[in-house]
N, C-alpha and C. Protein backbone atom coordinates (compact mmCIF):
# COMPACT_ATOMS: atom_id res chain seq x y z
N UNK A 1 -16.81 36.95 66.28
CA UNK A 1 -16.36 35.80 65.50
C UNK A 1 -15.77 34.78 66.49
N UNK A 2 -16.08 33.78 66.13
CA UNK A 2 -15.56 32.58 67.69
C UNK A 2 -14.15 31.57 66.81
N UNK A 3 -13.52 31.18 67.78
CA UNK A 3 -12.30 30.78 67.43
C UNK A 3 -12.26 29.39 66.27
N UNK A 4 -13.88 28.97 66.49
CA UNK A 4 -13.68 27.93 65.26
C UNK A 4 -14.33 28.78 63.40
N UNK A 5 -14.23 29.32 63.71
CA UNK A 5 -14.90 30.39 62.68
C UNK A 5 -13.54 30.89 62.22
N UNK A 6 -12.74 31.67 62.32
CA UNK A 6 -11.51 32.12 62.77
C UNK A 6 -10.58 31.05 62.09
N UNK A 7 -10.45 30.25 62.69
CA UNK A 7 -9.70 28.71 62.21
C UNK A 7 -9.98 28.73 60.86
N UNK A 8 -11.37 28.16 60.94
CA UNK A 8 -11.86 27.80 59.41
C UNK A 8 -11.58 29.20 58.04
N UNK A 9 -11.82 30.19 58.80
CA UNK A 9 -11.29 31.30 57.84
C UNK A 9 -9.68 31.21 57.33
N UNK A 10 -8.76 31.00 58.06
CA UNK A 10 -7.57 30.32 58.14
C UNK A 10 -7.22 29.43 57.18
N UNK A 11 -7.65 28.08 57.01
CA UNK A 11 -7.67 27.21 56.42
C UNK A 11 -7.91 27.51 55.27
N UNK A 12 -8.88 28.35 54.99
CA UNK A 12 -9.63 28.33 53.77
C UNK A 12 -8.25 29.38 52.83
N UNK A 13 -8.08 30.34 53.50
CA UNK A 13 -7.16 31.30 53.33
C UNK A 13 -5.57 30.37 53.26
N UNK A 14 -5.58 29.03 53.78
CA UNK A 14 -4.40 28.64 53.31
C UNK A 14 -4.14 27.81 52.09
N UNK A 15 -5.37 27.02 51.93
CA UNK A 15 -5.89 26.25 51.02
C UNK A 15 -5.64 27.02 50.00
N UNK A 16 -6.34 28.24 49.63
CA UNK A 16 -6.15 29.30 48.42
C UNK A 16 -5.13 29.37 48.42
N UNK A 17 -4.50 29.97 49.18
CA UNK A 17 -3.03 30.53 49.33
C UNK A 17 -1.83 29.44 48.33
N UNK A 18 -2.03 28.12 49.14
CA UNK A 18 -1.33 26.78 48.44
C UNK A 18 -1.65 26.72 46.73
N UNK A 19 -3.12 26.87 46.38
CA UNK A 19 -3.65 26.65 45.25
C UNK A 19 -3.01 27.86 44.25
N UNK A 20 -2.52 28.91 45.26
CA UNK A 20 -2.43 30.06 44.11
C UNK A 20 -1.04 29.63 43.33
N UNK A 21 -0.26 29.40 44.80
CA UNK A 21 1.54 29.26 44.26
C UNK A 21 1.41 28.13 43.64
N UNK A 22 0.90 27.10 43.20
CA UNK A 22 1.39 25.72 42.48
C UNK A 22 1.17 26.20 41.02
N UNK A 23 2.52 25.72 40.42
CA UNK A 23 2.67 26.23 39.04
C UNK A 23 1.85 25.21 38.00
N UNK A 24 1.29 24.20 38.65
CA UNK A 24 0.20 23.44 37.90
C UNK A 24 -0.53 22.90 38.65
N UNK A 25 -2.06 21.89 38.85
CA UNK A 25 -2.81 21.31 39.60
C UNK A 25 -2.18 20.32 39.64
N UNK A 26 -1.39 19.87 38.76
CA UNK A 26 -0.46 18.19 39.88
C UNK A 26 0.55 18.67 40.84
N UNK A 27 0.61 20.10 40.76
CA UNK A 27 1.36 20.60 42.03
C UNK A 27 0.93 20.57 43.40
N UNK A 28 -0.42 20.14 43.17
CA UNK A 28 -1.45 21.07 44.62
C UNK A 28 -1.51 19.33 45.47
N UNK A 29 -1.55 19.67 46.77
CA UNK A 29 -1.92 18.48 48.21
C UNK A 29 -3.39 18.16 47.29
N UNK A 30 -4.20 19.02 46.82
CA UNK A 30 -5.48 18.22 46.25
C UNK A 30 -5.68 17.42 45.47
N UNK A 31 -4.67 17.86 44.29
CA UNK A 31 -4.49 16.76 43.44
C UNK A 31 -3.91 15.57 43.74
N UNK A 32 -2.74 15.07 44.75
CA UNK A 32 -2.59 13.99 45.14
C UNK A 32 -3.99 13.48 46.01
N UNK A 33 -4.07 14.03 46.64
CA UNK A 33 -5.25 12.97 47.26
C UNK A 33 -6.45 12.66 46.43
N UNK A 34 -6.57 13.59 45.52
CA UNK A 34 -7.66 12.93 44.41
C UNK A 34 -7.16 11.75 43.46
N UNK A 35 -5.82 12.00 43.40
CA UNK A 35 -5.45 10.88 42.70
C UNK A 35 -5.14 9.47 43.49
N UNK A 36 -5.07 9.65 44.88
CA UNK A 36 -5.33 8.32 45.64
C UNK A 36 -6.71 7.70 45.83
N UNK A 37 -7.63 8.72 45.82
CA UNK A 37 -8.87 8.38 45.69
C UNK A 37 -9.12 7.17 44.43
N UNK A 38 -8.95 8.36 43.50
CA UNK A 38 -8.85 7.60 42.15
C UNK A 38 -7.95 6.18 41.88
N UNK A 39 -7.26 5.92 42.78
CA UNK A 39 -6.48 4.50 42.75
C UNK A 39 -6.96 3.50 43.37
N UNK A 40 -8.42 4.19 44.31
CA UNK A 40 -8.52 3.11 45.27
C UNK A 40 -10.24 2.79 44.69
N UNK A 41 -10.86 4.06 44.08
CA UNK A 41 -12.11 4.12 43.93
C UNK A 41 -12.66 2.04 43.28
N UNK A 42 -11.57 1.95 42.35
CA UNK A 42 -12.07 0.73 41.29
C UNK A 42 -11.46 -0.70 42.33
N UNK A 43 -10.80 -0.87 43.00
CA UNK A 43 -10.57 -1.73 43.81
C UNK A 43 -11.53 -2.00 44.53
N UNK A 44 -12.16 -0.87 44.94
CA UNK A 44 -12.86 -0.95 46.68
C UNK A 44 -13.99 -1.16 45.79
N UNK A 45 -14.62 -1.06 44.74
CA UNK A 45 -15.78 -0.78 44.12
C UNK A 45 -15.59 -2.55 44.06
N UNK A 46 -14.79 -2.99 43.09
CA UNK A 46 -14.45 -4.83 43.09
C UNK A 46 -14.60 -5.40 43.97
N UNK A 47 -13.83 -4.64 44.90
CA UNK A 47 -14.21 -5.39 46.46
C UNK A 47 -15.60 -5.56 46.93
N UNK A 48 -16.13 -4.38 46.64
CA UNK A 48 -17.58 -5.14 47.29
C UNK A 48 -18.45 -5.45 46.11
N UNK A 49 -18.21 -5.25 45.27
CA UNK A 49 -19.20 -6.74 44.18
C UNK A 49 -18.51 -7.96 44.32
N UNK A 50 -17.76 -8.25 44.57
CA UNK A 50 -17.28 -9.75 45.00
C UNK A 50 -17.69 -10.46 46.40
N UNK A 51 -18.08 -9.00 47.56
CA UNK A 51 -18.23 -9.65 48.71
C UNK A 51 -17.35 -9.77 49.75
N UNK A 52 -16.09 -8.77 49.03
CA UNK A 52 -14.80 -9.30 49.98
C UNK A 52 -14.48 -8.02 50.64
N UNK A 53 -15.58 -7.89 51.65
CA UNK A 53 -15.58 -7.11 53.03
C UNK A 53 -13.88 -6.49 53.89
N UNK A 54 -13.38 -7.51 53.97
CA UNK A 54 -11.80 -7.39 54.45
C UNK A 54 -11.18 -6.81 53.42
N UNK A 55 -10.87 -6.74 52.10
CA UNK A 55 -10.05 -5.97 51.31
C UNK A 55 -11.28 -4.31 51.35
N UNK A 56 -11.89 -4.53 51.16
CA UNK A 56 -12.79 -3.21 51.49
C UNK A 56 -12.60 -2.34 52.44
N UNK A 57 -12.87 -2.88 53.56
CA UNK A 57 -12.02 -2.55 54.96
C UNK A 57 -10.69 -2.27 54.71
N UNK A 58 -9.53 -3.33 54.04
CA UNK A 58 -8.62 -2.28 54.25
C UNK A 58 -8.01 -1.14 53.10
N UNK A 59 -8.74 -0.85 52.32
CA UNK A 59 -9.08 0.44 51.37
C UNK A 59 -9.66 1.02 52.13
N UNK A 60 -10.33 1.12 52.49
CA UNK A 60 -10.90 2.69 53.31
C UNK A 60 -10.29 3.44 53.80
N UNK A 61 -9.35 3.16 55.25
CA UNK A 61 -8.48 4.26 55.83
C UNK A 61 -7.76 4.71 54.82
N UNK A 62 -7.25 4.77 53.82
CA UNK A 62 -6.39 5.73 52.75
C UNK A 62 -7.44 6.51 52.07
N UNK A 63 -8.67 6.10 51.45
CA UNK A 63 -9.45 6.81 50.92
C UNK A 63 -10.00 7.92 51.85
N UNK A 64 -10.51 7.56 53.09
CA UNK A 64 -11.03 8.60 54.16
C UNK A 64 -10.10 9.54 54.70
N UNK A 65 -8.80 9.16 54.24
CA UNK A 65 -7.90 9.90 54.80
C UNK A 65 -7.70 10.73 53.54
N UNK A 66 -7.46 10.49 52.78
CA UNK A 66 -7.40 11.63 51.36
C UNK A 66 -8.90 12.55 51.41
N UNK A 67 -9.51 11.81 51.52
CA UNK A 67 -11.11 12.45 51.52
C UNK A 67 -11.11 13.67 52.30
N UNK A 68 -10.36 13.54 53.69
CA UNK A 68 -10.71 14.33 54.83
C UNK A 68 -9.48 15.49 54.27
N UNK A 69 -8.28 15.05 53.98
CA UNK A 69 -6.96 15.72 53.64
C UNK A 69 -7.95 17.27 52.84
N UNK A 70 -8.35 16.12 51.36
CA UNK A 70 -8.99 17.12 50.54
C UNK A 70 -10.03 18.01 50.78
N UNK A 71 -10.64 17.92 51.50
CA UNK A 71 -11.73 18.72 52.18
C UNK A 71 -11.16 19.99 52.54
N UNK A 72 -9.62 19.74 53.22
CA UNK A 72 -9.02 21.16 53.52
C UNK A 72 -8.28 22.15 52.79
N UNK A 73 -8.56 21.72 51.20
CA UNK A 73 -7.68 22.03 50.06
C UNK A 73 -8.83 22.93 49.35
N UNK A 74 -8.18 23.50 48.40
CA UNK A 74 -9.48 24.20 47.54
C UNK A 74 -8.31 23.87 46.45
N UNK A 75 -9.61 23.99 44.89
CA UNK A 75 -9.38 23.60 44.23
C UNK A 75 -8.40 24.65 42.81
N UNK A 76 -7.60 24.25 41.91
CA UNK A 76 -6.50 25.10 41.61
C UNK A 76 -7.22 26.07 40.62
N UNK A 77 -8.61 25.64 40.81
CA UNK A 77 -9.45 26.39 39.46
C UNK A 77 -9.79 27.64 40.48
N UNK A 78 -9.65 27.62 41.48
CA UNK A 78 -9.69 28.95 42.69
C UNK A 78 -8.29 29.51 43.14
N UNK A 79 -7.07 29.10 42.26
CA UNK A 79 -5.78 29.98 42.18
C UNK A 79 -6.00 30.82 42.23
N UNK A 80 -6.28 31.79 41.63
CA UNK A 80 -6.85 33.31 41.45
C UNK A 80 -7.47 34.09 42.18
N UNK A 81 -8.45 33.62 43.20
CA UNK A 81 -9.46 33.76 43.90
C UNK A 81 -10.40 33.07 43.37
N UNK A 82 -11.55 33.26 44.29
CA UNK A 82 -12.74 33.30 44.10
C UNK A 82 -13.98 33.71 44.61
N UNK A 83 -15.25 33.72 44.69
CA UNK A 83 -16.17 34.12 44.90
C UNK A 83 -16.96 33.48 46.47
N UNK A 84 -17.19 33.96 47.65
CA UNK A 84 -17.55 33.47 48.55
C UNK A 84 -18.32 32.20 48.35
N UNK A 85 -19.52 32.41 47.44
CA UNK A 85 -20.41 31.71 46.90
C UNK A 85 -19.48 30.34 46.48
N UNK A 86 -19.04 30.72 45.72
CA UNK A 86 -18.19 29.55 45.40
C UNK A 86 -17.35 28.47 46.13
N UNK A 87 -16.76 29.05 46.78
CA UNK A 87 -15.85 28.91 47.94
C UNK A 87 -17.13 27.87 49.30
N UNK A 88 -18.50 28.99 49.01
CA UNK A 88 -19.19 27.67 49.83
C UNK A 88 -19.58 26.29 49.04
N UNK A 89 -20.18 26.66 47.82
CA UNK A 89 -20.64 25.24 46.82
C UNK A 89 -19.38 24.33 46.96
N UNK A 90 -18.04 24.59 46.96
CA UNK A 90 -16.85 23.87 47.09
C UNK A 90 -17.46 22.74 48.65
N UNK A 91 -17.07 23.90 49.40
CA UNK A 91 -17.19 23.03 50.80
C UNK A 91 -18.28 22.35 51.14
N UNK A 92 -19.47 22.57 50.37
CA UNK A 92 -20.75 22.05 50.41
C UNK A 92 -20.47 20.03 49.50
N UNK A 93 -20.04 20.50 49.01
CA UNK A 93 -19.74 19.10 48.05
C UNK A 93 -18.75 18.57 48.89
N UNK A 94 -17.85 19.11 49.46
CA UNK A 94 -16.33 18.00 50.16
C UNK A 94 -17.22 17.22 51.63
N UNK A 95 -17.92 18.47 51.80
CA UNK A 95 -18.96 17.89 52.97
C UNK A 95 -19.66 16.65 52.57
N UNK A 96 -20.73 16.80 51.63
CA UNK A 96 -20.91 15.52 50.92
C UNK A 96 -20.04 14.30 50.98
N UNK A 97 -19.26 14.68 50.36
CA UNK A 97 -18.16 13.42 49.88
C UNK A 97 -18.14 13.30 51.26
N UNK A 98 -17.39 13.43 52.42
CA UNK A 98 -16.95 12.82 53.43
C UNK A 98 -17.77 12.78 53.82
N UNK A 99 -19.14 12.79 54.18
CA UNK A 99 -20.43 11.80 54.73
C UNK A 99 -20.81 11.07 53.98
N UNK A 100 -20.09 10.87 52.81
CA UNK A 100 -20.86 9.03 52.19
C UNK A 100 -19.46 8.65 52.40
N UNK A 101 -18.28 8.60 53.01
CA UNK A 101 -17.13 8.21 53.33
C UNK A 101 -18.01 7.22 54.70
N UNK A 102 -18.60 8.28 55.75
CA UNK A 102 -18.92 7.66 56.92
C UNK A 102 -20.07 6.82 56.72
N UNK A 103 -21.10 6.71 55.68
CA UNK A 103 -22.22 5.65 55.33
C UNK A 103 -21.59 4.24 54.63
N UNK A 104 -20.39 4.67 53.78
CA UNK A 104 -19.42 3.45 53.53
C UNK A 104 -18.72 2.54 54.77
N UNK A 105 -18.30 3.54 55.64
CA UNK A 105 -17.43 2.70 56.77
C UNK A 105 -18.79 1.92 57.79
N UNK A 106 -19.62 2.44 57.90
CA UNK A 106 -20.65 1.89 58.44
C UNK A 106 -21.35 1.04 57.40
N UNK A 107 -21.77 0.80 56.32
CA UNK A 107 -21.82 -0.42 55.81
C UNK A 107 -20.67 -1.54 55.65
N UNK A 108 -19.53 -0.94 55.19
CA UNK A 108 -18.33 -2.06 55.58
C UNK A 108 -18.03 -2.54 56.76
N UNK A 109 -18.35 -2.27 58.10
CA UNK A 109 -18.01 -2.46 59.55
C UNK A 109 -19.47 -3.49 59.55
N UNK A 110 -20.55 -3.42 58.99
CA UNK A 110 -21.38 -4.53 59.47
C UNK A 110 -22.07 -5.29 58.26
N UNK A 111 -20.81 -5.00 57.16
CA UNK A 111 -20.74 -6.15 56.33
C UNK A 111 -22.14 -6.06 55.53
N UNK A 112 -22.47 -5.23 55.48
CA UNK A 112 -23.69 -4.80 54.32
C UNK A 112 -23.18 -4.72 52.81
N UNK A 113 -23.13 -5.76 52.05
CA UNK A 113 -22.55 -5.01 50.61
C UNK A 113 -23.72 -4.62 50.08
N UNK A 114 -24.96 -3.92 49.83
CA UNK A 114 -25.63 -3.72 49.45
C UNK A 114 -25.43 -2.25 49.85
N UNK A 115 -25.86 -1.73 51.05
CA UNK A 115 -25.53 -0.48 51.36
C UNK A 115 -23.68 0.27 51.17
N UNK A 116 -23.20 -1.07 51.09
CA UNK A 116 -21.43 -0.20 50.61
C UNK A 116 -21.82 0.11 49.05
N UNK A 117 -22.46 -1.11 48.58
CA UNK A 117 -22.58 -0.70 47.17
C UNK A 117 -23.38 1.14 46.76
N UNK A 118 -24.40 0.83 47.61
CA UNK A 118 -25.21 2.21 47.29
C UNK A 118 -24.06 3.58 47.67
N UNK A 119 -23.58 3.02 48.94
CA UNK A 119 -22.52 4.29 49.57
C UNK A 119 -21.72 4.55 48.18
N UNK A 120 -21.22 3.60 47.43
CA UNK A 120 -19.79 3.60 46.57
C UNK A 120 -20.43 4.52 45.85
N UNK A 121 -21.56 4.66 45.38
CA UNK A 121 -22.67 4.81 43.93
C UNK A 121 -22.34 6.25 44.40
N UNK A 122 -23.37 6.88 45.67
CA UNK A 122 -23.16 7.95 45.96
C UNK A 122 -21.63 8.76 46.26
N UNK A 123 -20.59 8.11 46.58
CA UNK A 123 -19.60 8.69 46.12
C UNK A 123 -19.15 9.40 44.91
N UNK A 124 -19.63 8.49 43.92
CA UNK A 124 -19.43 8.21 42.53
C UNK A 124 -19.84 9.32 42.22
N UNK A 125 -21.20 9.74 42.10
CA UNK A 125 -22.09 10.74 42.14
C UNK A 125 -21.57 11.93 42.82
N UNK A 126 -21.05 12.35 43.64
CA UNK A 126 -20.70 13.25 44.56
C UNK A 126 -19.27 13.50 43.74
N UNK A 127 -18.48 13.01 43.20
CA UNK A 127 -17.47 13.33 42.80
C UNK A 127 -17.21 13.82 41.60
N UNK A 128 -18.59 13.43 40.17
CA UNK A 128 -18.68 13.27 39.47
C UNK A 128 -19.01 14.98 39.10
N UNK A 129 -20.04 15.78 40.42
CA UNK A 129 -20.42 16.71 40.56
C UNK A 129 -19.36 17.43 41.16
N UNK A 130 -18.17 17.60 41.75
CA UNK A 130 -17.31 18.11 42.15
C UNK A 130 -16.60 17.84 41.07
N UNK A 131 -16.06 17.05 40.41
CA UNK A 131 -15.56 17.43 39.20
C UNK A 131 -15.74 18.29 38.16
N UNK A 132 -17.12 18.66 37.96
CA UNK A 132 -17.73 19.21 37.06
C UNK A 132 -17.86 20.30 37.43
N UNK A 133 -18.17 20.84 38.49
CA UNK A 133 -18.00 22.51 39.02
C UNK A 133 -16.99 22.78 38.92
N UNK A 134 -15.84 22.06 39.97
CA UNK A 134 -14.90 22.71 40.33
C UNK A 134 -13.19 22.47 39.55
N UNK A 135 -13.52 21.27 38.96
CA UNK A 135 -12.10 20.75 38.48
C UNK A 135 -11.18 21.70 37.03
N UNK A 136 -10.46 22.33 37.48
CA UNK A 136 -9.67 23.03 36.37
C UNK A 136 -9.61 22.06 35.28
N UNK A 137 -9.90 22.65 33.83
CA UNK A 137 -9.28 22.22 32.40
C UNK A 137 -8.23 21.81 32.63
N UNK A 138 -7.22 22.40 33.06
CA UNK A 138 -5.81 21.61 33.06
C UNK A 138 -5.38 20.79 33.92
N UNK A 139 -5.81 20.49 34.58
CA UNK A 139 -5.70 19.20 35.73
C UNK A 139 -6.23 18.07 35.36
N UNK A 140 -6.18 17.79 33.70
CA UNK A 140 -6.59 16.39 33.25
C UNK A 140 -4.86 15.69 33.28
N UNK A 141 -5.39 14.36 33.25
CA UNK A 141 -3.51 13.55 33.50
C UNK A 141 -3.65 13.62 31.80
């Protein structure tokens, strides 16, 4: 087993670990950063149907930064445990999400609103499907 393997076993094992003790999903590091997501998703989405590249730009670093945060979280509907399988479809989707994070910053850096638009879409999409697998019943606001 090599030391980034090891790590990542770690993480994953802390992520659970965090998810088990929170006495609700607005307890968990995941749920805040989903909910910054969610604060920024309809701004940045305005922002680029209007064209206004610079407010776009500066929404991103908070979103990519929650994006990346959450990636290292598992979700509170895996308090309990869960199933390897599962545990990969999770990371398979956060993977997702944070590579249309990096097709967004590269259409916003050269001012493409057409491709931020498509990036936003596929976010949209990507989250919509991580919601739906993974998001606990009780983690509605």
């Amino acid at each position: 087993m090599t030391l980034k393997q090891l790590g990542a076993i770690a993480l994953l094992s802390m992520g659970i670990s965090a998810a088990a003790y929170a006495e609700t999903c607005q307890d968990t590091a995941l749920y805040e950063d989903m909910r910054t997501l969610a604060q920024n998703m309809r701004p940045m989405t305005q922002a680029i149907r209007s064209n206004d590249m610079d407010t776009a730009r500066e929404l991103l670093p908070a979103m990519k930064a929650a994006a990346e945060s959450a990636s290292q979280e598992m979700p509170f509907l895996f308090r309990d445990g869960a199933a390897d399988s599962d545990v990969a479809a999770y990371e398979a989707v956060m993977a997702d999400f944070t590579a249309e994070f990096a097709a967004l910053e590269t259409a916003l850096a050269s001012g493409d609103q057409g491709a931020a638009a498509r990036a936003m879409q596929a976010l949209g999409d990507v989250r919509r499907t991580g919601h739906g697998d993974f998001k606990d019943s009780s983690c509605e606001d």
